[in-house]
Protein backbone atom coordinates (compact mmCIF):
# COMPACT_ATOMS: atom_id res chain seq x y z
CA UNK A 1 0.00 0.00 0.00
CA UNK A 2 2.58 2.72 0.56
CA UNK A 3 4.45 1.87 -2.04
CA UNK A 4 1.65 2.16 -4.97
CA UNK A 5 0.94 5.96 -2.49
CA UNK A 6 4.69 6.77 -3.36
CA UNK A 7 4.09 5.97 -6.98
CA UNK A 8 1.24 7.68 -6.92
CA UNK A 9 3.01 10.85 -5.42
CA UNK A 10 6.41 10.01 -7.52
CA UNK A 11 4.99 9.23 -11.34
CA UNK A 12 9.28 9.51 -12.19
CA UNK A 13 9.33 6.59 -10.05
CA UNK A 14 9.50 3.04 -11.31
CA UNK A 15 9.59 -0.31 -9.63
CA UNK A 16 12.66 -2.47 -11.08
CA UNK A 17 11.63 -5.36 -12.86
CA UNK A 18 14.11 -7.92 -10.60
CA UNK A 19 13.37 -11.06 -8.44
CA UNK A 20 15.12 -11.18 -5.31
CA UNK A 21 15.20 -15.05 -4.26
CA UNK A 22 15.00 -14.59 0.12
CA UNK A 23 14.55 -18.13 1.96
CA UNK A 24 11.71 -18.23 3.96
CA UNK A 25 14.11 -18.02 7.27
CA UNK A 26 15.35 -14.94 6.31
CA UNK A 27 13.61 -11.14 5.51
CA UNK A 28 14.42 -8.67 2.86
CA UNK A 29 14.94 -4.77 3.41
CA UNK A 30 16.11 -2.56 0.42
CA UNK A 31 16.69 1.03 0.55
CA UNK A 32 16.38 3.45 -2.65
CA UNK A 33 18.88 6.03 -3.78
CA UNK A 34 19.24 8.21 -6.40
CA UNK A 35 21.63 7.24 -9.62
CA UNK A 36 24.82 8.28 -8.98
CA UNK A 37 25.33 8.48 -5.35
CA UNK A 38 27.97 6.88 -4.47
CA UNK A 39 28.92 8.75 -1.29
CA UNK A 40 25.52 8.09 0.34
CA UNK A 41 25.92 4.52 -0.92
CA UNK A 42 28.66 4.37 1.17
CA UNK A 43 27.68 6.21 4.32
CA UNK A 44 24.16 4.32 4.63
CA UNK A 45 26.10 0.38 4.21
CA UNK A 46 28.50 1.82 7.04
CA UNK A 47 25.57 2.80 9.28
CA UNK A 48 23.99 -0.81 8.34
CA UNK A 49 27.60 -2.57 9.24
CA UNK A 50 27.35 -0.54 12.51
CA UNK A 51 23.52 -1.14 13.46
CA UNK A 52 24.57 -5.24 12.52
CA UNK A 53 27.41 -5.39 14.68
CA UNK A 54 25.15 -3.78 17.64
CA UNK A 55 22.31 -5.85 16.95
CA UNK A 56 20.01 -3.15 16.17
CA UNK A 57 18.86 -4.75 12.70
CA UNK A 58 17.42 -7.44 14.38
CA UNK A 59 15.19 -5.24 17.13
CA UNK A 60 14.06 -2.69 14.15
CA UNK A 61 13.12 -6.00 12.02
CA UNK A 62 11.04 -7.49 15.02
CA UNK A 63 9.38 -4.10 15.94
CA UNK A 64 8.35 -3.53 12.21
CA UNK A 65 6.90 -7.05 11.79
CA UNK A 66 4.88 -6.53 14.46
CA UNK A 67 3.70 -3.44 13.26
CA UNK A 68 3.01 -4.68 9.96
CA UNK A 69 0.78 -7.72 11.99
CA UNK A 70 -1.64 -4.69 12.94
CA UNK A 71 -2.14 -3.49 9.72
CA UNK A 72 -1.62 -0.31 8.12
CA UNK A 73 -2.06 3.25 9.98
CA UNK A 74 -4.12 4.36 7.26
CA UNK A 75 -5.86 2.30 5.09
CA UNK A 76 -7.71 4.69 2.95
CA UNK A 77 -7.49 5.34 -0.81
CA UNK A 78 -5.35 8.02 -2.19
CA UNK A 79 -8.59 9.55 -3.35
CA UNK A 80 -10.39 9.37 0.18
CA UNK A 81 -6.98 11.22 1.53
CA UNK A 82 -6.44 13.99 -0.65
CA UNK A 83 -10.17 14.00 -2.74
CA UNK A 84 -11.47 16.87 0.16
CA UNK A 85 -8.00 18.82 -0.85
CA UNK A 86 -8.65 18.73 -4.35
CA UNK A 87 -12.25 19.46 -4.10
CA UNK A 88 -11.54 22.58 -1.76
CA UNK A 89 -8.69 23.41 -4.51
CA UNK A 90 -11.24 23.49 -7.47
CA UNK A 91 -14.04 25.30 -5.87
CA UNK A 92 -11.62 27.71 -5.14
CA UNK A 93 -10.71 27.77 -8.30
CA UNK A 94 -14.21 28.26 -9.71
CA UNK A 95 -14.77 30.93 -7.08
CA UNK A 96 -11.91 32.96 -7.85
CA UNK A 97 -12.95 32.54 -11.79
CA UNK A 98 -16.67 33.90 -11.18
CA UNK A 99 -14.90 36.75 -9.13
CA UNK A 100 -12.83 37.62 -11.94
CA UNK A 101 -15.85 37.37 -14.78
CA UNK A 102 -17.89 39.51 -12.64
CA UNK A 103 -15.13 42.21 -12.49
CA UNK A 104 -14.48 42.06 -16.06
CA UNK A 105 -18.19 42.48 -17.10
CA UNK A 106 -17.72 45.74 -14.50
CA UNK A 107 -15.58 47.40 -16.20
């Protein structure tokens, strides 16, 4: 669900068309990054190796499973999120517009 929101948000955005084969034992995380960043590339796997050798990965991975058990925070459409925003927006919109024929027909 969040990821088809940031797609929805991000139309630049494209999922890669790859398989990654996990065993069943085991859990997946993957981070994106821009092209060409190297350096953060770089600082992010050293923060990883350091959060490994403290354990950390382990907690975060327990506390987010769990979290994922109860669901999702918000499991409305993109439409029932922003559709109020966008309706607001256009009768603005049509508001402002009838404002500005009036004035013109003033004149």
């Amino acid at each position: 669900m969040a990821a088809r929101n940031y797609l929805d948000i991000y139309p630049n955005v494209v999922i890669a068309d790859i398989e990654i084969e996990v065993p069943e034992e085991k859990t997946a995380q993957s981070i994106a990054f821009p092209k060409e960043s190297q350096a953060l590339i770089t600082e992010v796997n050293q923060i990883i190796a350091e959060m490994q050798k403290e354990g950390l990965i382990e907690e975060l991975l327990e506390k987010n499973i769990e979290e994922a058990k109860v669901g999702d925070i918000d499991s409305r459409s993109t439409l029932q999120i922003y559709g109020p925003l966008f309706l607001r927006g256009a009768l603005t919109t049509i508001g402002v517009a009838f404002v500005c024929v009036i004035a013109k027909n003033l004149e």
